[in-house]
PDB file of N, CA and C in Angstrom:
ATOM      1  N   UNK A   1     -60.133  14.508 -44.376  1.00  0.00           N
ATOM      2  CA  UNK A   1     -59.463  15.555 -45.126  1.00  0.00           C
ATOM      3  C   UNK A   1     -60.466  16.666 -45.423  1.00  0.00           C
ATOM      4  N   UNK A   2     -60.028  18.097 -44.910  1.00  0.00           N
ATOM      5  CA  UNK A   2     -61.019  19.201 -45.364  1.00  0.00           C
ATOM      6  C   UNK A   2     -60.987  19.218 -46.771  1.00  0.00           C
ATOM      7  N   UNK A   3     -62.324  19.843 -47.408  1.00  0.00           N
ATOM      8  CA  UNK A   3     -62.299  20.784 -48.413  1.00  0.00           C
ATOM      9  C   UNK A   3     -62.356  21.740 -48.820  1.00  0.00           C
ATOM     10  N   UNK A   4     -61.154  22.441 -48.378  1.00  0.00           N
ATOM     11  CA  UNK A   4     -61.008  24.048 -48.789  1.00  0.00           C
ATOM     12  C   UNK A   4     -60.492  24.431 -50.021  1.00  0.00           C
ATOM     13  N   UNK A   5     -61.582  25.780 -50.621  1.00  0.00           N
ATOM     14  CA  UNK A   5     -60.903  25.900 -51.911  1.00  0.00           C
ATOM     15  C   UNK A   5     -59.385  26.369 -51.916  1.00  0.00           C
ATOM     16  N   UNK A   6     -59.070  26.528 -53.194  1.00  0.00           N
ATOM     17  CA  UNK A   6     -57.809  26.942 -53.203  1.00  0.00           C
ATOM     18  C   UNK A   6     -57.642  28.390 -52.962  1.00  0.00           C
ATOM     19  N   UNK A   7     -56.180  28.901 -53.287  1.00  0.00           N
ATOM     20  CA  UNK A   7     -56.117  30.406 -53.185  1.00  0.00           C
ATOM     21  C   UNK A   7     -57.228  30.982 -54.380  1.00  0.00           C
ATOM     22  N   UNK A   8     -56.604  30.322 -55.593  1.00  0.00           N
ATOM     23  CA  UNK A   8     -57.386  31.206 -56.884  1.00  0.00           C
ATOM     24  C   UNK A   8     -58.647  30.966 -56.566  1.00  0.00           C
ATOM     25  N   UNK A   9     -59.609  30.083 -56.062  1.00  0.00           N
ATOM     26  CA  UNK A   9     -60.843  30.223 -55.553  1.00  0.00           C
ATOM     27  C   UNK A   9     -61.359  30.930 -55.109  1.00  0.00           C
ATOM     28  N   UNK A  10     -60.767  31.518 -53.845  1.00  0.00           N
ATOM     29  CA  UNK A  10     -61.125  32.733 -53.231  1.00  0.00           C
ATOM     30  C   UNK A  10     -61.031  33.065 -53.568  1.00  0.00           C
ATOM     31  N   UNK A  11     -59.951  33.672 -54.216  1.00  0.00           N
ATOM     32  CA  UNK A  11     -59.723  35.412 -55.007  1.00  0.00           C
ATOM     33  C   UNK A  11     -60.846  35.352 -56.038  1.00  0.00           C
ATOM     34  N   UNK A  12     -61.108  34.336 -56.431  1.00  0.00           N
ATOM     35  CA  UNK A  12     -62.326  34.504 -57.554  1.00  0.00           C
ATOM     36  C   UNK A  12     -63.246  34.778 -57.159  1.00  0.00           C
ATOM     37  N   UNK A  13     -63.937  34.198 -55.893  1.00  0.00           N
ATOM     38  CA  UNK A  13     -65.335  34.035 -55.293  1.00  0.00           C
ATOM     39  C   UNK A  13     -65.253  35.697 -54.735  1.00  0.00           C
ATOM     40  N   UNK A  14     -64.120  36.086 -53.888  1.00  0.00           N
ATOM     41  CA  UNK A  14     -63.634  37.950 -53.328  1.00  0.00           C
ATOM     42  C   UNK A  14     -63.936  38.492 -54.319  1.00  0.00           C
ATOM     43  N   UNK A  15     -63.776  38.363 -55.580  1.00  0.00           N
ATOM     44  CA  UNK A  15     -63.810  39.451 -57.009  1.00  0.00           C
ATOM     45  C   UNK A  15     -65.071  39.269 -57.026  1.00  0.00           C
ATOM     46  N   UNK A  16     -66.318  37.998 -57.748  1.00  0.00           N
ATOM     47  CA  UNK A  16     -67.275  38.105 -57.858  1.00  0.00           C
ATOM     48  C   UNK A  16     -68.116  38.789 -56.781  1.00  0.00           C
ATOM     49  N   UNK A  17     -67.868  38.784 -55.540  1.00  0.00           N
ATOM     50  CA  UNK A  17     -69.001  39.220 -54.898  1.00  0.00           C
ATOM     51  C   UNK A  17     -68.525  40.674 -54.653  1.00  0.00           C
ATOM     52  N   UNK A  18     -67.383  41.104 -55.262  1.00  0.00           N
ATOM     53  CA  UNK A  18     -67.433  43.263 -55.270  1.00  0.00           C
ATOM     54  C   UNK A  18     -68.046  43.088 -56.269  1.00  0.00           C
ATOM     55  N   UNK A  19     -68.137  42.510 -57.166  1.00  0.00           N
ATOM     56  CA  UNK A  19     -68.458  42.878 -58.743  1.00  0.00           C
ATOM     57  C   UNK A  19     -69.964  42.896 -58.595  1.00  0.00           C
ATOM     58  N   UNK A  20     -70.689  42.167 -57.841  1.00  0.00           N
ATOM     59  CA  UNK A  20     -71.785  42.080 -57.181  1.00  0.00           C
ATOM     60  C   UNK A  20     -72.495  43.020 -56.496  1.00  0.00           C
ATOM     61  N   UNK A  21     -71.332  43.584 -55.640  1.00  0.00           N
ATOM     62  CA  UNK A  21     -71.610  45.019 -54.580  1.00  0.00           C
ATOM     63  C   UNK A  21     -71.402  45.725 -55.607  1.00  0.00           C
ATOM     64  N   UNK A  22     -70.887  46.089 -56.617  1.00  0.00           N
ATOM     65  CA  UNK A  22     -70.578  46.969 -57.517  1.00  0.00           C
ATOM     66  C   UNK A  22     -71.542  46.968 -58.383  1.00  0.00           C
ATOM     67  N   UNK A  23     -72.589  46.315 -58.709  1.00  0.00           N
ATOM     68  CA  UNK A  23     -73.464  46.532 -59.605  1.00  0.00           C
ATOM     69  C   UNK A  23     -74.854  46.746 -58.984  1.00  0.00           C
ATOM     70  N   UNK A  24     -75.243  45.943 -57.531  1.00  0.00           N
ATOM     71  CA  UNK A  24     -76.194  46.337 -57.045  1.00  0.00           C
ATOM     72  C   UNK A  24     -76.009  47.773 -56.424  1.00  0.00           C
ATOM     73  N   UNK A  25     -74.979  48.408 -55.814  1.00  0.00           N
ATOM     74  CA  UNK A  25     -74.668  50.240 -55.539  1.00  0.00           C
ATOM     75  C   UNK A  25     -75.079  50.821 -56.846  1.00  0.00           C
ATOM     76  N   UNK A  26     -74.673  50.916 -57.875  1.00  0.00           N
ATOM     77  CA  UNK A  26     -75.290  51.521 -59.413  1.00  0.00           C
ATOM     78  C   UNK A  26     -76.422  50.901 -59.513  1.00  0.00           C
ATOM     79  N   UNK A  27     -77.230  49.867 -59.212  1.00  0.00           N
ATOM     80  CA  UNK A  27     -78.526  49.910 -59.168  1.00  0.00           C
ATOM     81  C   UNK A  27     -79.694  50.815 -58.553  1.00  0.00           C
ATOM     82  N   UNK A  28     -78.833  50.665 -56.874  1.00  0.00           N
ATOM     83  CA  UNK A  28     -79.645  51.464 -56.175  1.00  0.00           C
ATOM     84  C   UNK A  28     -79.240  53.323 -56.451  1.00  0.00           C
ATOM     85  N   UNK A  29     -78.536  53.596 -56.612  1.00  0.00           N
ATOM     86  CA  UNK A  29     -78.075  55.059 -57.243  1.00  0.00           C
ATOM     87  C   UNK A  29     -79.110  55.825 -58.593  1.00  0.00           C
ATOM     88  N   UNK A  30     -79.120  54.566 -59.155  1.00  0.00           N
ATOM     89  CA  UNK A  30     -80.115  54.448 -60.288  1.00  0.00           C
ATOM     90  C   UNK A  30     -81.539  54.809 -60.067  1.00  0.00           C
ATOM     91  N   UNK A  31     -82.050  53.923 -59.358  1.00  0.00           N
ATOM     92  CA  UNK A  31     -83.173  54.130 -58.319  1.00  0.00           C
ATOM     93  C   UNK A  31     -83.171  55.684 -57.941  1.00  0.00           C
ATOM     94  N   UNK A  32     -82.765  55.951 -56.998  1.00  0.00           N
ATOM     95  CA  UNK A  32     -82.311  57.211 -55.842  1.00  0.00           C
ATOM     96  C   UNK A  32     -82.642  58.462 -56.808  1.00  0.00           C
ATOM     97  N   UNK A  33     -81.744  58.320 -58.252  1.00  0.00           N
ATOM     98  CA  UNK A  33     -81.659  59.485 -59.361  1.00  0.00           C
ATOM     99  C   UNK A  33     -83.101  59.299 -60.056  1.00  0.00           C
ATOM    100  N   UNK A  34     -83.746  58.322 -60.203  1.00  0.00           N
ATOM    101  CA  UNK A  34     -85.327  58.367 -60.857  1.00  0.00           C
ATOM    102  C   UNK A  34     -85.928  58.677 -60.221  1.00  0.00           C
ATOM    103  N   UNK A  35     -85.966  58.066 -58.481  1.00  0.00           N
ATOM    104  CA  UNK A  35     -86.702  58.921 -57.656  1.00  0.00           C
ATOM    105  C   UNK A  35     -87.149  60.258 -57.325  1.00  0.00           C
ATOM    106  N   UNK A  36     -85.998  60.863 -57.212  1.00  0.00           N
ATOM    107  CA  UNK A  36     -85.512  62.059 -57.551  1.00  0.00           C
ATOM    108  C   UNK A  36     -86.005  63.212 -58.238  1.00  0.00           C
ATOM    109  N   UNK A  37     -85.796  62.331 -59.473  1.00  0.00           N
ATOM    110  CA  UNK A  37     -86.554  63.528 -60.826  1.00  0.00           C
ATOM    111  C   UNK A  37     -87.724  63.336 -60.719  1.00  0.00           C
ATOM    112  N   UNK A  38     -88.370  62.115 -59.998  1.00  0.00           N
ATOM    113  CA  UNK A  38     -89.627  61.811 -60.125  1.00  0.00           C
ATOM    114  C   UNK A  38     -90.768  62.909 -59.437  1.00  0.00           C
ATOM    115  N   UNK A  39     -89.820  63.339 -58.092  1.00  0.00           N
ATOM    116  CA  UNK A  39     -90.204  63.911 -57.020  1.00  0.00           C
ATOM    117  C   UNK A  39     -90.323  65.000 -57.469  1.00  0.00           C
ATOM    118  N   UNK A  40     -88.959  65.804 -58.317  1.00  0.00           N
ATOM    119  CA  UNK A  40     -88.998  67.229 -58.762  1.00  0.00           C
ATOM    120  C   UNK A  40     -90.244  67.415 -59.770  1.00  0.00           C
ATOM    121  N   UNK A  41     -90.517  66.451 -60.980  1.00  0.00           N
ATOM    122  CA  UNK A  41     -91.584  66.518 -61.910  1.00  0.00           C
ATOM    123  C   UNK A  41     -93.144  66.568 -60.808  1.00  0.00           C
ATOM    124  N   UNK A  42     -93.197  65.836 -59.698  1.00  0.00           N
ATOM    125  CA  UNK A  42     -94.172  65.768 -58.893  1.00  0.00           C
ATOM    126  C   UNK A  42     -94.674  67.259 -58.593  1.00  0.00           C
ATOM    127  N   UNK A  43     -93.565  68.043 -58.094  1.00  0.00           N
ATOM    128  CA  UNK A  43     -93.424  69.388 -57.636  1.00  0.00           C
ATOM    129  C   UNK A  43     -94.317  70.637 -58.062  1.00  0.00           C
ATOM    130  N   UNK A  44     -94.393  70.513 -59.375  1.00  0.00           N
ATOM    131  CA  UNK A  44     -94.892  71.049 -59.997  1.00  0.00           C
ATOM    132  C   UNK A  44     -96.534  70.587 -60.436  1.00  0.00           C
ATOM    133  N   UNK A  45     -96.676  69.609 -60.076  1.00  0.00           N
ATOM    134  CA  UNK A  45     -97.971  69.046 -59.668  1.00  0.00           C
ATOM    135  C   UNK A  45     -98.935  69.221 -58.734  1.00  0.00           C
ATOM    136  N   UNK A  46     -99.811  70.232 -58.316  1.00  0.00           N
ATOM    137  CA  UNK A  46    -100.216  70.375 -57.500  1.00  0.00           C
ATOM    138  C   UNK A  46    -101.583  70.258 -56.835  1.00  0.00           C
ATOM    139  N   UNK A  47    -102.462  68.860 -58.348  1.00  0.00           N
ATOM    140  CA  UNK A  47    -103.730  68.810 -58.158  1.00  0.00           C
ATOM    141  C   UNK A  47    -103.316  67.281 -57.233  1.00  0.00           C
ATOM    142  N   UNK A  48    -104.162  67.285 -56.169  1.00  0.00           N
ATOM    143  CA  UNK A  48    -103.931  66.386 -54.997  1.00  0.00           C
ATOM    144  C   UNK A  48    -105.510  66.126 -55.115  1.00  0.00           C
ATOM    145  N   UNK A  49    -106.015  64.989 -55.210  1.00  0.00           N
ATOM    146  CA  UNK A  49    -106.963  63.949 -54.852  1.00  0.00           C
ATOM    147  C   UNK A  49    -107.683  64.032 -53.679  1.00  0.00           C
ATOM    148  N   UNK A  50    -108.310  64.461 -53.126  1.00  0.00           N
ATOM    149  CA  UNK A  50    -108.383  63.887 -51.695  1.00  0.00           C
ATOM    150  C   UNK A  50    -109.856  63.073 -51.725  1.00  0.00           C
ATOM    151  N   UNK A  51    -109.766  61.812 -51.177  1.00  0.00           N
ATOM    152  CA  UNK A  51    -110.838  60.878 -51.431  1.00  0.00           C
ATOM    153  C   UNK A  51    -112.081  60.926 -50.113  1.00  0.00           C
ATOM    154  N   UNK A  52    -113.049  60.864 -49.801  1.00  0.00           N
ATOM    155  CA  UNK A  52    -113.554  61.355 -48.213  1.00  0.00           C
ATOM    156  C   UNK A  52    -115.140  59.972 -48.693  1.00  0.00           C
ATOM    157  N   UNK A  53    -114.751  58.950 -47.672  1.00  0.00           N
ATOM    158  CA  UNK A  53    -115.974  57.885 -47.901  1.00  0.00           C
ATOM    159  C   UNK A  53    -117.017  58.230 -47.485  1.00  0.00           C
ATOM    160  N   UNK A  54    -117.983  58.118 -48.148  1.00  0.00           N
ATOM    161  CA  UNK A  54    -119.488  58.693 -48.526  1.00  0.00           C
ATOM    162  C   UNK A  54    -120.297  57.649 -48.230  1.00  0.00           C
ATOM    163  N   UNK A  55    -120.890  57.212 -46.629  1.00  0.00           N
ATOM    164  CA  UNK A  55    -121.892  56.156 -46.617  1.00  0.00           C
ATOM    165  C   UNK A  55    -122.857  56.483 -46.478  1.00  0.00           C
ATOM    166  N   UNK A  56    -123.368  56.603 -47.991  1.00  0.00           N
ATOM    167  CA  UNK A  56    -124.560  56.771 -48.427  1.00  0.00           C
ATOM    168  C   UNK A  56    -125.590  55.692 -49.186  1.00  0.00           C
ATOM    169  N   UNK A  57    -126.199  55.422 -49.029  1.00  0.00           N
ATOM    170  CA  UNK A  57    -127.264  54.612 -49.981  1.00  0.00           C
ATOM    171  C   UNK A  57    -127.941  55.948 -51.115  1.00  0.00           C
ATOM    172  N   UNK A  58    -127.797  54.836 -52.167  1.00  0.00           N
ATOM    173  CA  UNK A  58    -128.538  55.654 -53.708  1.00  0.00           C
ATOM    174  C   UNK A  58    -128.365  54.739 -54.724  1.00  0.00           C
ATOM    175  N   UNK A  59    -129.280  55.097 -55.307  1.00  0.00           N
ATOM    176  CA  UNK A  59    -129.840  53.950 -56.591  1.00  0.00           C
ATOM    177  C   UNK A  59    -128.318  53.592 -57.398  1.00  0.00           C
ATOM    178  N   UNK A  60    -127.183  54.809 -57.492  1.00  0.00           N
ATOM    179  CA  UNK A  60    -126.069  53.597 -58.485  1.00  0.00           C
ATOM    180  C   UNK A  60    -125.598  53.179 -57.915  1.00  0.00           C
ATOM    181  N   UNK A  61    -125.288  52.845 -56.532  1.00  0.00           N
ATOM    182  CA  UNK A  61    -123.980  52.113 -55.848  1.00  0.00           C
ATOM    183  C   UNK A  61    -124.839  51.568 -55.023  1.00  0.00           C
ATOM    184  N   UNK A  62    -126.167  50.837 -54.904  1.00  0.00           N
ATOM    185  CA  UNK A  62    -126.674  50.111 -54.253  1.00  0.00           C
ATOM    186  C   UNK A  62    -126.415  49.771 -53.138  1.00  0.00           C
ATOM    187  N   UNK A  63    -126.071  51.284 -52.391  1.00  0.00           N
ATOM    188  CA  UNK A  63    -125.497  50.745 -50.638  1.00  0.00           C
ATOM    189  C   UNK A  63    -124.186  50.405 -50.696  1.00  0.00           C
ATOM    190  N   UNK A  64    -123.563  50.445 -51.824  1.00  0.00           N
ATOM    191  CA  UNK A  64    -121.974  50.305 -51.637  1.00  0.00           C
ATOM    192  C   UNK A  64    -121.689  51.557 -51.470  1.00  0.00           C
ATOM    193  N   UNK A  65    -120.341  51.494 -50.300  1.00  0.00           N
ATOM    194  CA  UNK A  65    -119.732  52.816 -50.050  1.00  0.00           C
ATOM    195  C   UNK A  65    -118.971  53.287 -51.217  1.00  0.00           C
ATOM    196  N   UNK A  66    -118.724  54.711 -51.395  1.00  0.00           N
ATOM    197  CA  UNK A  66    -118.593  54.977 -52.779  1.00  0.00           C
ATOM    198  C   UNK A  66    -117.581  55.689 -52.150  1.00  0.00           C
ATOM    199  N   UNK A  67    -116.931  56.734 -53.345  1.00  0.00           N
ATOM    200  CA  UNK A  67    -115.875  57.423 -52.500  1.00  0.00           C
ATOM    201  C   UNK A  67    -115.993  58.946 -53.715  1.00  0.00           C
ATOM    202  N   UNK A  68    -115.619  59.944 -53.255  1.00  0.00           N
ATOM    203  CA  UNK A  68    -116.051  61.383 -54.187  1.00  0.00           C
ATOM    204  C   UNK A  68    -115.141  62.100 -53.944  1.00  0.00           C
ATOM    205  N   UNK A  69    -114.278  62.661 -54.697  1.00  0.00           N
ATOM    206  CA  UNK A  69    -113.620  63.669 -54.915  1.00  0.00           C
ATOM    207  C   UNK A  69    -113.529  65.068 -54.013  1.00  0.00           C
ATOM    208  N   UNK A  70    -112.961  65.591 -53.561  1.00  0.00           N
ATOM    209  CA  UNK A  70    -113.130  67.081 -52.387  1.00  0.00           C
ATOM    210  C   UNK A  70    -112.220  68.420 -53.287  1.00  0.00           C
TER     211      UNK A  70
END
């Protein structure tokens, strides 16, 4: 004898998993919109780092490669 759920089973297990798709889509939307503003606040940012490795030997970094600002 199989064991298949019933009707109301499915329809329950069908509901939970939109309700599922329905909350992970407003998750990722969520995401997308912080990203977003994150990028626009970035925009206006325009001191950029640039790192350039320096293999140098000198008394503070004892032959470790160091890294300096450009």
């Amino acid at each position: 004898m199989l064991n298949r759920p019933n009707t109301t089973q499915q329809i329950n297990t069908y509901l939970r998993s939109q309700q599922l798709l329905y909350r992970h889509l407003q998750l990722c939307q969520r995401i997308k919109k912080a990203d977003r503003s994150r990028q626009e606040v970035s925009a206006f940012n325009n001191n950029e780092i640039n790192l350039t490795k320096v293999n140098s030997f000198n008394q503070i970094t004892h032959g470790v490669n160091q890294y300096v600002t450009v």
